[in-house]
C-alpha atoms as a PDB file:
ATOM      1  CA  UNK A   1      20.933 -10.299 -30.041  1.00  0.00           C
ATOM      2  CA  UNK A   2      18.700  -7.544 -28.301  1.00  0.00           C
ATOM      3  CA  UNK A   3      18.643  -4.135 -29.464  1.00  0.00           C
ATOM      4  CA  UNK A   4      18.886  -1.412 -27.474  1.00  0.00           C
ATOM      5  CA  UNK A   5      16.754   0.175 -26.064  1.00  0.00           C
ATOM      6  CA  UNK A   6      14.717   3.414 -28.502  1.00  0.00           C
ATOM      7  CA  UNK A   7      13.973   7.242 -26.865  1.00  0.00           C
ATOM      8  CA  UNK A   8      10.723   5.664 -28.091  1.00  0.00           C
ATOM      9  CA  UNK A   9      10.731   2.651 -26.061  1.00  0.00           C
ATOM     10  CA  UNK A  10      11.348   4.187 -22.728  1.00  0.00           C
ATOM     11  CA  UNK A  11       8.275   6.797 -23.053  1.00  0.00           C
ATOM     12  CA  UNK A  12       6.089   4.399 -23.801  1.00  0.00           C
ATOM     13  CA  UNK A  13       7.196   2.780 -21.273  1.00  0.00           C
ATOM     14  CA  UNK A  14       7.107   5.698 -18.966  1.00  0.00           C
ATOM     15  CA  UNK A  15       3.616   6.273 -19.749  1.00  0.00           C
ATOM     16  CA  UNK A  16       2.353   2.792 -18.989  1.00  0.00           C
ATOM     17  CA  UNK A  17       3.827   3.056 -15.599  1.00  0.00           C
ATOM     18  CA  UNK A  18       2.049   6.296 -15.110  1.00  0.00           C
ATOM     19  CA  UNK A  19      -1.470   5.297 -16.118  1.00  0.00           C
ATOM     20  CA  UNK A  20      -0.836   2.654 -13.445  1.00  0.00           C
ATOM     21  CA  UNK A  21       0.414   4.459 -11.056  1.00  0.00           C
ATOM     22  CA  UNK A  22      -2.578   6.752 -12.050  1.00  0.00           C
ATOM     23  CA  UNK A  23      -5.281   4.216 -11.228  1.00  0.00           C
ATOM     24  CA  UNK A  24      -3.975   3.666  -8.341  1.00  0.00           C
ATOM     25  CA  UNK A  25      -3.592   7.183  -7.067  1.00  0.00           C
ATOM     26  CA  UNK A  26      -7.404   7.691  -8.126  1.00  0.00           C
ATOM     27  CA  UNK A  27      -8.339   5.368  -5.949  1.00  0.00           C
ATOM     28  CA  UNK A  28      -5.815   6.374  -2.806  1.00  0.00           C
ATOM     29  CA  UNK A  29      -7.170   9.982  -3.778  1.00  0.00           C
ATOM     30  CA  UNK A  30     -10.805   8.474  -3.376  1.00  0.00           C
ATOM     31  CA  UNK A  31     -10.254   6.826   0.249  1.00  0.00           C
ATOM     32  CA  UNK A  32     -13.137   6.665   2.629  1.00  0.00           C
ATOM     33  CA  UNK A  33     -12.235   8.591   6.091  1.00  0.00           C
ATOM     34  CA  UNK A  34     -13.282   7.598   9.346  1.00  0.00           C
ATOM     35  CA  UNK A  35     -15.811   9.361  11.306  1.00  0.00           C
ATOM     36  CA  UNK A  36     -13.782   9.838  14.280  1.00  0.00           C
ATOM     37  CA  UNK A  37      -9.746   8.539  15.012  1.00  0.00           C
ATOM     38  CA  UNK A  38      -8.694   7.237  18.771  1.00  0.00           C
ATOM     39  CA  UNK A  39      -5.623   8.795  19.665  1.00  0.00           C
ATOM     40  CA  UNK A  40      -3.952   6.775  22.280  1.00  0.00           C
ATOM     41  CA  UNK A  41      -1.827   8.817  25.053  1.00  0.00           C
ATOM     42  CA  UNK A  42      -0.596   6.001  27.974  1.00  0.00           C
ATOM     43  CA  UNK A  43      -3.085   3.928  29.076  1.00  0.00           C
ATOM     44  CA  UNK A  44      -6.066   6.324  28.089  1.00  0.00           C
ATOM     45  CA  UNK A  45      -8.056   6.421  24.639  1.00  0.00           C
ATOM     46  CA  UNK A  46      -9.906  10.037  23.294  1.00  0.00           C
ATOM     47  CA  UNK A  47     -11.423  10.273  20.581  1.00  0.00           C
ATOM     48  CA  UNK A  48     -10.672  13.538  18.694  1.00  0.00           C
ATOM     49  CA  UNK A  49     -12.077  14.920  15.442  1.00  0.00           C
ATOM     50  CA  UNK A  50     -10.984  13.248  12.432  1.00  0.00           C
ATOM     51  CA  UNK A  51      -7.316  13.033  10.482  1.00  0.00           C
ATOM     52  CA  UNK A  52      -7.291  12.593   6.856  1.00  0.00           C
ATOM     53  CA  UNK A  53      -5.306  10.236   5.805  1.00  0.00           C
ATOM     54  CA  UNK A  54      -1.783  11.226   5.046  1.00  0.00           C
ATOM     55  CA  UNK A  55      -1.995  10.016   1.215  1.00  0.00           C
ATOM     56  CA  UNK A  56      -5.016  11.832   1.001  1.00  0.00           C
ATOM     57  CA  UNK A  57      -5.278  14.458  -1.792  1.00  0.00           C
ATOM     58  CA  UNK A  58      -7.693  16.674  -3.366  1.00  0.00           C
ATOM     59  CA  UNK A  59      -7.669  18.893  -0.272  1.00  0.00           C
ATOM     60  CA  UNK A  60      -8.526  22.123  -0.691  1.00  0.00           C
ATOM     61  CA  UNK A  61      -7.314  24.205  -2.410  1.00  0.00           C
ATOM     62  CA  UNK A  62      -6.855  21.533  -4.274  1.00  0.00           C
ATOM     63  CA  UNK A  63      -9.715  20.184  -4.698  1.00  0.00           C
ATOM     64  CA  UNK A  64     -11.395  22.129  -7.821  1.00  0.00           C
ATOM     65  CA  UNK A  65      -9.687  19.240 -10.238  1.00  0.00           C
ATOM     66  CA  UNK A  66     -11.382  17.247 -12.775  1.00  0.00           C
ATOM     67  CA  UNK A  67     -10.234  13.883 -11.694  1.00  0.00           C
ATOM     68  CA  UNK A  68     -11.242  15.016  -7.139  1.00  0.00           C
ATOM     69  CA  UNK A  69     -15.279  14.360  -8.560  1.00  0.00           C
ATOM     70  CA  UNK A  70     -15.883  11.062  -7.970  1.00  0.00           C
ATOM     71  CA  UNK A  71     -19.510  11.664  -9.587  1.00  0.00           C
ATOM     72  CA  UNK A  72     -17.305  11.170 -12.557  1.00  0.00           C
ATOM     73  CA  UNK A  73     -15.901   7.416 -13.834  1.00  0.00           C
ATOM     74  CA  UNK A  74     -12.540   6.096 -13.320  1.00  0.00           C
ATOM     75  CA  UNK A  75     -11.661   5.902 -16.460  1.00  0.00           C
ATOM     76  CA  UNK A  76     -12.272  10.129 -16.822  1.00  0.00           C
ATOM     77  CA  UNK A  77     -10.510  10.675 -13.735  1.00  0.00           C
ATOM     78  CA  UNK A  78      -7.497   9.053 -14.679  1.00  0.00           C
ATOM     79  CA  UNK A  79      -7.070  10.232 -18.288  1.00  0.00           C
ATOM     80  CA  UNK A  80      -8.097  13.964 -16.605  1.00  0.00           C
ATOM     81  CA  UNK A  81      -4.905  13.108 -13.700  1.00  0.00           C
ATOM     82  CA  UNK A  82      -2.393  12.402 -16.626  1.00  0.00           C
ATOM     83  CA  UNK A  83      -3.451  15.344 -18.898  1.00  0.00           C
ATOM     84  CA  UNK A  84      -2.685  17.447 -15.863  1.00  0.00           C
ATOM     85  CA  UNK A  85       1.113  15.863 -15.858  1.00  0.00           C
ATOM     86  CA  UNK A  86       4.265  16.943 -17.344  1.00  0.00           C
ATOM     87  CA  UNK A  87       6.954  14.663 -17.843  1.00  0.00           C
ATOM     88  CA  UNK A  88       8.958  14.556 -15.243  1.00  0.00           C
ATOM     89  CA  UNK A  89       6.141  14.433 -12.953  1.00  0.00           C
ATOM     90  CA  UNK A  90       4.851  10.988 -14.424  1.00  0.00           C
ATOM     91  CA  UNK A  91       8.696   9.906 -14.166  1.00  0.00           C
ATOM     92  CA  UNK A  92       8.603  11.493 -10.768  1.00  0.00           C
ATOM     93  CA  UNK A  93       5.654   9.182 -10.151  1.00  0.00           C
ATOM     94  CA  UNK A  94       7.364   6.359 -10.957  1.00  0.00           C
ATOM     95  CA  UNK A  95      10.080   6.379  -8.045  1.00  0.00           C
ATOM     96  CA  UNK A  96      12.498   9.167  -5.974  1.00  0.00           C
ATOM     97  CA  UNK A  97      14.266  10.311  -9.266  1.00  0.00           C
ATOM     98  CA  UNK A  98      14.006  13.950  -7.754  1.00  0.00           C
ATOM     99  CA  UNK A  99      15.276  13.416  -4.135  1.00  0.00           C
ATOM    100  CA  UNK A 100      18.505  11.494  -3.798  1.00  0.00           C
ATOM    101  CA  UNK A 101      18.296  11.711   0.017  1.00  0.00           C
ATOM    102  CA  UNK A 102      15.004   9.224  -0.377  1.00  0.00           C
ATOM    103  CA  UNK A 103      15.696   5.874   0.445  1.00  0.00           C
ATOM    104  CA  UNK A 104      15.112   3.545  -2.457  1.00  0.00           C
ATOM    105  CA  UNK A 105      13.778   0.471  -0.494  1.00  0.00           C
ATOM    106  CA  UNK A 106      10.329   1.817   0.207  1.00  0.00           C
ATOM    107  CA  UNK A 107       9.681   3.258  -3.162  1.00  0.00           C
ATOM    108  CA  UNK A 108       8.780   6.381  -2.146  1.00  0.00           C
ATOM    109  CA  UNK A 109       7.499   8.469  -5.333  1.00  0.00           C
ATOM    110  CA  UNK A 110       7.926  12.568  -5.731  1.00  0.00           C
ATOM    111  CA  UNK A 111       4.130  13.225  -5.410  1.00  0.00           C
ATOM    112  CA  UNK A 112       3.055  16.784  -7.162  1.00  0.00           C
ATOM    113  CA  UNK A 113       3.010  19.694  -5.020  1.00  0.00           C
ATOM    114  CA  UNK A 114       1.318  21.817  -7.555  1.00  0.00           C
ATOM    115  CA  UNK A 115      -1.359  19.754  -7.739  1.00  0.00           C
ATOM    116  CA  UNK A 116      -1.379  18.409  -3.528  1.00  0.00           C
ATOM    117  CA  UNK A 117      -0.692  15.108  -4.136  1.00  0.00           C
ATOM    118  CA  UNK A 118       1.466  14.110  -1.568  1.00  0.00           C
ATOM    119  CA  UNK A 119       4.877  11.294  -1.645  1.00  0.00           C
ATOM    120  CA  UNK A 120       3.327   8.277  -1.277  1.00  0.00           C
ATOM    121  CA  UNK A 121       5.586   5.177   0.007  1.00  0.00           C
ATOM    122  CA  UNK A 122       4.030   2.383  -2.212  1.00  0.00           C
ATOM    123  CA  UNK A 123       6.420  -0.463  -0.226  1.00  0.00           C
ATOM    124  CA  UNK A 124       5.087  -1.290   2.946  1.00  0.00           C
ATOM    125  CA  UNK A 125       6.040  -4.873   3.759  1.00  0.00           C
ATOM    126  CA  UNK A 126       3.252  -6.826   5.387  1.00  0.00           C
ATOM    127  CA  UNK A 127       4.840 -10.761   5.189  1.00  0.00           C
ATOM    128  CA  UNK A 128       4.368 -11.629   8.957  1.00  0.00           C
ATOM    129  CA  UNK A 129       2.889  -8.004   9.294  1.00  0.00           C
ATOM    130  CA  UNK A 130       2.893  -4.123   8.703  1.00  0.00           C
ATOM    131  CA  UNK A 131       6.035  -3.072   8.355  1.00  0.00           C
ATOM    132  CA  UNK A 132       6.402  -0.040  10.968  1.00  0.00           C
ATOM    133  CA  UNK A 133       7.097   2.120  13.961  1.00  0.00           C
ATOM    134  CA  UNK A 134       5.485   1.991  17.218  1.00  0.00           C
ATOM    135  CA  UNK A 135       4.295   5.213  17.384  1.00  0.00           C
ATOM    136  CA  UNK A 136       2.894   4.982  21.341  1.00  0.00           C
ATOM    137  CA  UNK A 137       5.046   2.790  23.863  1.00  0.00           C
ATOM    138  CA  UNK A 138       3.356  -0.320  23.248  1.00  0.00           C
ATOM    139  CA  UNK A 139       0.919   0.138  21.097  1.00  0.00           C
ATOM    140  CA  UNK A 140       2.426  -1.653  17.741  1.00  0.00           C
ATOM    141  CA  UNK A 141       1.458  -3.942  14.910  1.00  0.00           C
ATOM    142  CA  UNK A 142       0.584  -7.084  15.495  1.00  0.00           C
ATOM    143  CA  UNK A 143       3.379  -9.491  14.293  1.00  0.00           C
ATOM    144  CA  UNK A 144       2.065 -12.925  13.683  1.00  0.00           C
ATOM    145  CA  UNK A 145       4.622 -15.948  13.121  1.00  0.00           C
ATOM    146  CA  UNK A 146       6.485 -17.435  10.147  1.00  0.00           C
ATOM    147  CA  UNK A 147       5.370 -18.194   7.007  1.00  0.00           C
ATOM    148  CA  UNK A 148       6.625 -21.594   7.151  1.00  0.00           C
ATOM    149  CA  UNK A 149       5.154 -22.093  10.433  1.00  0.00           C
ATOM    150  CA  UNK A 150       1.486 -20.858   9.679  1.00  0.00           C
ATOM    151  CA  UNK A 151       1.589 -22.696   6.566  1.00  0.00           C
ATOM    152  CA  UNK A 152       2.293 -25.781   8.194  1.00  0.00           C
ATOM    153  CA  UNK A 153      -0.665 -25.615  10.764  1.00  0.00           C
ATOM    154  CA  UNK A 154      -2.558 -26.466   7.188  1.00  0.00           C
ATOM    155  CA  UNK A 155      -5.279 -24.270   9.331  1.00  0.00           C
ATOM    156  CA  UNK A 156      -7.179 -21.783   6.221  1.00  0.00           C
ATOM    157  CA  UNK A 157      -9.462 -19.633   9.110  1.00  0.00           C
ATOM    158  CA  UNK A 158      -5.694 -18.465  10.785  1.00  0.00           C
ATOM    159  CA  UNK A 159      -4.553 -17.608   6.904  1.00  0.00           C
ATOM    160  CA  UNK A 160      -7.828 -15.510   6.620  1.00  0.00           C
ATOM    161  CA  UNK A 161      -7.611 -13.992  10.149  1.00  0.00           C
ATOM    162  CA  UNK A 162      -3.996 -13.160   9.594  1.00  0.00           C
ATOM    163  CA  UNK A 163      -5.060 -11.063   6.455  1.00  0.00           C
ATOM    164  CA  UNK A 164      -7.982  -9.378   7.653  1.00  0.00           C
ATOM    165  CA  UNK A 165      -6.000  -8.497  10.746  1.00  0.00           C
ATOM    166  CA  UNK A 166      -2.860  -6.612   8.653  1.00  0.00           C
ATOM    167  CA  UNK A 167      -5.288  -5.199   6.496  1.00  0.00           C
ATOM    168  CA  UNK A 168      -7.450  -3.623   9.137  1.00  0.00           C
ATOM    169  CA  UNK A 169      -3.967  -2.337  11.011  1.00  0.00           C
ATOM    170  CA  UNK A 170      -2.431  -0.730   7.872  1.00  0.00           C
ATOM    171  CA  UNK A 171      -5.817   1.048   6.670  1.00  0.00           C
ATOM    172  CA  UNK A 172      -5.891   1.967  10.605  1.00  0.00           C
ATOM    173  CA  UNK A 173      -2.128   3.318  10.617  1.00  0.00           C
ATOM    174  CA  UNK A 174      -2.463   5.180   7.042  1.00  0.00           C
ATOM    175  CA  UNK A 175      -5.721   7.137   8.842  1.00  0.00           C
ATOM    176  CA  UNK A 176      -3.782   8.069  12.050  1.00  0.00           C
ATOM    177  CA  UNK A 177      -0.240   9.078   9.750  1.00  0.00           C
ATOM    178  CA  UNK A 178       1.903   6.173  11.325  1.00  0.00           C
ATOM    179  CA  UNK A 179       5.132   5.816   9.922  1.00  0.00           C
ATOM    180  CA  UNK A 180       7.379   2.741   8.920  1.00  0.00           C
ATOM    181  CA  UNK A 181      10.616   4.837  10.270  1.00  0.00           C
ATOM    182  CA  UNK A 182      12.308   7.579   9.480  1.00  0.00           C
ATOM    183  CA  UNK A 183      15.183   8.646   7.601  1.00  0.00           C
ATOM    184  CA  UNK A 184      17.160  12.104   8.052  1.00  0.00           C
ATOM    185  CA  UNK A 185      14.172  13.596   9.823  1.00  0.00           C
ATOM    186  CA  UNK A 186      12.027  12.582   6.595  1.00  0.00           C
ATOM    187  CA  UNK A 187       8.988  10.546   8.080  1.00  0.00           C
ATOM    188  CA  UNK A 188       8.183   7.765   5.976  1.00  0.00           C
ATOM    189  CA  UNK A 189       4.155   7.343   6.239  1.00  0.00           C
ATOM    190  CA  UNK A 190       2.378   4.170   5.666  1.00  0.00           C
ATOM    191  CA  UNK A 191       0.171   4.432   2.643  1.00  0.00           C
ATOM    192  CA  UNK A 192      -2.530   1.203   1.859  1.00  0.00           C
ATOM    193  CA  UNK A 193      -0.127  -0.886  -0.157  1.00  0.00           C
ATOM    194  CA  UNK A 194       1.242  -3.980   1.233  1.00  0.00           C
ATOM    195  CA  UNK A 195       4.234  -6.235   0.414  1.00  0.00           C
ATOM    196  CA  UNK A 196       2.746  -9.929   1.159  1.00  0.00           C
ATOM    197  CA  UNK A 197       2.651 -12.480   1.160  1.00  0.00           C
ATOM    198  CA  UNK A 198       5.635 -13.631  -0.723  1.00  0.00           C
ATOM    199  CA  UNK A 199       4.860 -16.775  -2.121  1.00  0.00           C
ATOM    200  CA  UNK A 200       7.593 -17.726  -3.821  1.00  0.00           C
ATOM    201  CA  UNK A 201       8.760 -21.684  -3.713  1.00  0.00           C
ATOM    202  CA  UNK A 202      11.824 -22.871  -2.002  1.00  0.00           C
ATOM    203  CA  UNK A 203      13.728 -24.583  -4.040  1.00  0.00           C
ATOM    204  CA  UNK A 204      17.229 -24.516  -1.957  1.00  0.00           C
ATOM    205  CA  UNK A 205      18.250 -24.295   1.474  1.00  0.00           C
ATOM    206  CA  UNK A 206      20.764 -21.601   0.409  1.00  0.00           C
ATOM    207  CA  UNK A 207      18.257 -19.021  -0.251  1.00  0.00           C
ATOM    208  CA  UNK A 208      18.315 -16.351   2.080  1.00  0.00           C
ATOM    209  CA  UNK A 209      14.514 -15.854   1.989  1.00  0.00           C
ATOM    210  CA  UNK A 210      13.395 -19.086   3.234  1.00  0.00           C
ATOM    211  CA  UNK A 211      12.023 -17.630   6.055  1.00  0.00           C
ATOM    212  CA  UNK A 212       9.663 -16.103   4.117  1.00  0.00           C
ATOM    213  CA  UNK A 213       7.611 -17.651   2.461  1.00  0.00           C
ATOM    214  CA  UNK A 214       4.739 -20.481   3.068  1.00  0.00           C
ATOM    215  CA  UNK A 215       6.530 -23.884   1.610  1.00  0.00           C
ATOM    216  CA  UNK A 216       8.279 -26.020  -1.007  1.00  0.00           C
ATOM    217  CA  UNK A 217       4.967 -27.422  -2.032  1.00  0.00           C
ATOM    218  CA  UNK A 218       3.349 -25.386  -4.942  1.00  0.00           C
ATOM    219  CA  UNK A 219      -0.498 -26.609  -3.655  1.00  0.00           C
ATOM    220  CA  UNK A 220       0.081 -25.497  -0.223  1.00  0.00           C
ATOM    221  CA  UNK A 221       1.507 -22.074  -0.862  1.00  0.00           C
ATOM    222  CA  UNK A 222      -1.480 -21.549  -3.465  1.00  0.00           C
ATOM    223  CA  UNK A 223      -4.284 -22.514  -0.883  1.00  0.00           C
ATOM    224  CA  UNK A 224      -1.970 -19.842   1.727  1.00  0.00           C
ATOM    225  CA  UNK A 225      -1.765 -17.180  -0.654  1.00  0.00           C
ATOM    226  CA  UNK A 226      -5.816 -17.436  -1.688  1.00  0.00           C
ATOM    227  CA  UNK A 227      -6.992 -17.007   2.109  1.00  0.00           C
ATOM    228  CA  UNK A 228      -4.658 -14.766   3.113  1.00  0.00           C
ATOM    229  CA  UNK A 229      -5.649 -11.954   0.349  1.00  0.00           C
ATOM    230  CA  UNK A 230      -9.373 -13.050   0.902  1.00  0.00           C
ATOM    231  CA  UNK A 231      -8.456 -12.584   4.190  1.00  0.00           C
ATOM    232  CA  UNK A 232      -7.627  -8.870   3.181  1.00  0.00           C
ATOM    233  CA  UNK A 233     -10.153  -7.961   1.174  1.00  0.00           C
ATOM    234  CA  UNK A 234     -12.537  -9.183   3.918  1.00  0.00           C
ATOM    235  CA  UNK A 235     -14.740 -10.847   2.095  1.00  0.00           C
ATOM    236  CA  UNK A 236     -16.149 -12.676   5.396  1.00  0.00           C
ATOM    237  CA  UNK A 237     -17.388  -8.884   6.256  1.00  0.00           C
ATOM    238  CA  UNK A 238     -19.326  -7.902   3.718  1.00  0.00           C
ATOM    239  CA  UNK A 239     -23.076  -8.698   2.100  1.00  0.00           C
ATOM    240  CA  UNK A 240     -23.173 -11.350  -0.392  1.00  0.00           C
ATOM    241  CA  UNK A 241     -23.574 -10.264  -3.486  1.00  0.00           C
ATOM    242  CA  UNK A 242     -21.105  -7.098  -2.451  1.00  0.00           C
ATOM    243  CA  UNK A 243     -18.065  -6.835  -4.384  1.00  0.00           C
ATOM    244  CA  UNK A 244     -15.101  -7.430  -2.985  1.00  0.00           C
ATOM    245  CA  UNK A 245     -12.547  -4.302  -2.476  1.00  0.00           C
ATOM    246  CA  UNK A 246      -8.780  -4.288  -1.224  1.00  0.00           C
ATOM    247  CA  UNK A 247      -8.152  -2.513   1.844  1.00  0.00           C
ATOM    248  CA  UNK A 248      -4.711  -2.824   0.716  1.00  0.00           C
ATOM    249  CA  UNK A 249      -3.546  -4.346  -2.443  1.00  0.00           C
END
């Protein structure tokens, strides 16, 4: 029989999830921005000084913190992030707990005002591709086919390509503050964290996610999965010898 659950227990649960949630802040807080961003207005492209991107923190005048230097190591920043954090903020980093008019779906957290970190929506899916709004009469995310049906082309270069394509939209849509949708005039921005693939096995035609993922055959859905997150990552881009880094993760 389980016990129940301790006071205890659920802080130190609470501050696991926040030194997570911590590293990965750190490194949204860290993001490279582009020289210049293309704004597209009907058939014409200008290119216009550029827009950080919309999870981007440590903006002044917020940007005198310990854990904005990134002189400093990870490790420092982090620990410096979570001494600056009461309670309720860490929980508030966790998920909506604050805003009940947030929908859950997306995981949008509370962010910290005080400090200028902004809500960041951690769920963007990115299965068959980014999850999201056209924001300029077509101009929209690329939307590739079924799992199922890419996985059985058995062809590895379109499971790379398909990564490094999503990957290179949703950094591109986080820089120009694209949006998935949005909910009681609440826009919900894309951040740099993707949903996909789901590789999950089917195991019965009743499941109502069939349709999205690779196959019923554990070998194929591991060789899908491998080159589609290389595929994000880019690996094919960079210098050998480089190490690897997510666009997205």
């Amino acid at each position: 029989r389980m016990k129940k659950p301790t006071i205890t227990t659920w802080c130190v649960v609470v501050v696991v999830w926040a030194v997570v949630l911590c590293y990965c802040s750190v490194a949204v807080l860290s993001v490279d921005v582009p020289l210049v961003s293309v704004q597209v207005h009907g058939d014409e492209a200008t290119t216009t000084p550029p827009l950080l991107p919309q999870s981007h923190a440590c903006v002044a005048p917020h940007d005198t913190y310990e854990f904005c230097d990134t002189r400093l190591p990870l490790d420092q920043r982090v620990w410096s992030l979570i001494r600056n954090l009461t309670l309720l903020e860490k929980i508030g980093l966790i998920g909506s707990v604050n805003n009940s008019a947030v929908q859950t779906c997306p995981l949008v957290d509370t962010g910290v005002a005080r400090l200028g970190i902004v809500p960041y929506m951690w769920l963007d899916e990115t299965n068959t591709g980014v999850a999201s709004g056209c924001q300029v009469a077509g101009r929209c995310a690329t939307t590739f086919s079924s799992p199922g049906g890419l996985a059985a082309s058995f062809n590895r270069s379109m499971w790379l390509d398909k990564g490094d394509v999503i990957s290179t939209e949703q950094r591109a849509m986080n820089n120009l503050h694209w949006t998935r949708f949005s909910l009681n005039n609440e826009p919900y921005y894309i951040g740099v964290d993707g949903f996909g693939p789901n590789i999950n096995i089917v195991r019965d035609p009743r499941w109502g996610r069939n349709d999205e993922v690779p196959s019923e055959d554990p070998y194929l859905a591991g060789h899908y999965a491998v080159h589609y997150v290389r595929g994000m990552q880019q690996e094919q881009h960079r210098p050998a010898g480089q190490f690897a880094y997510l666009k997205m993760a």
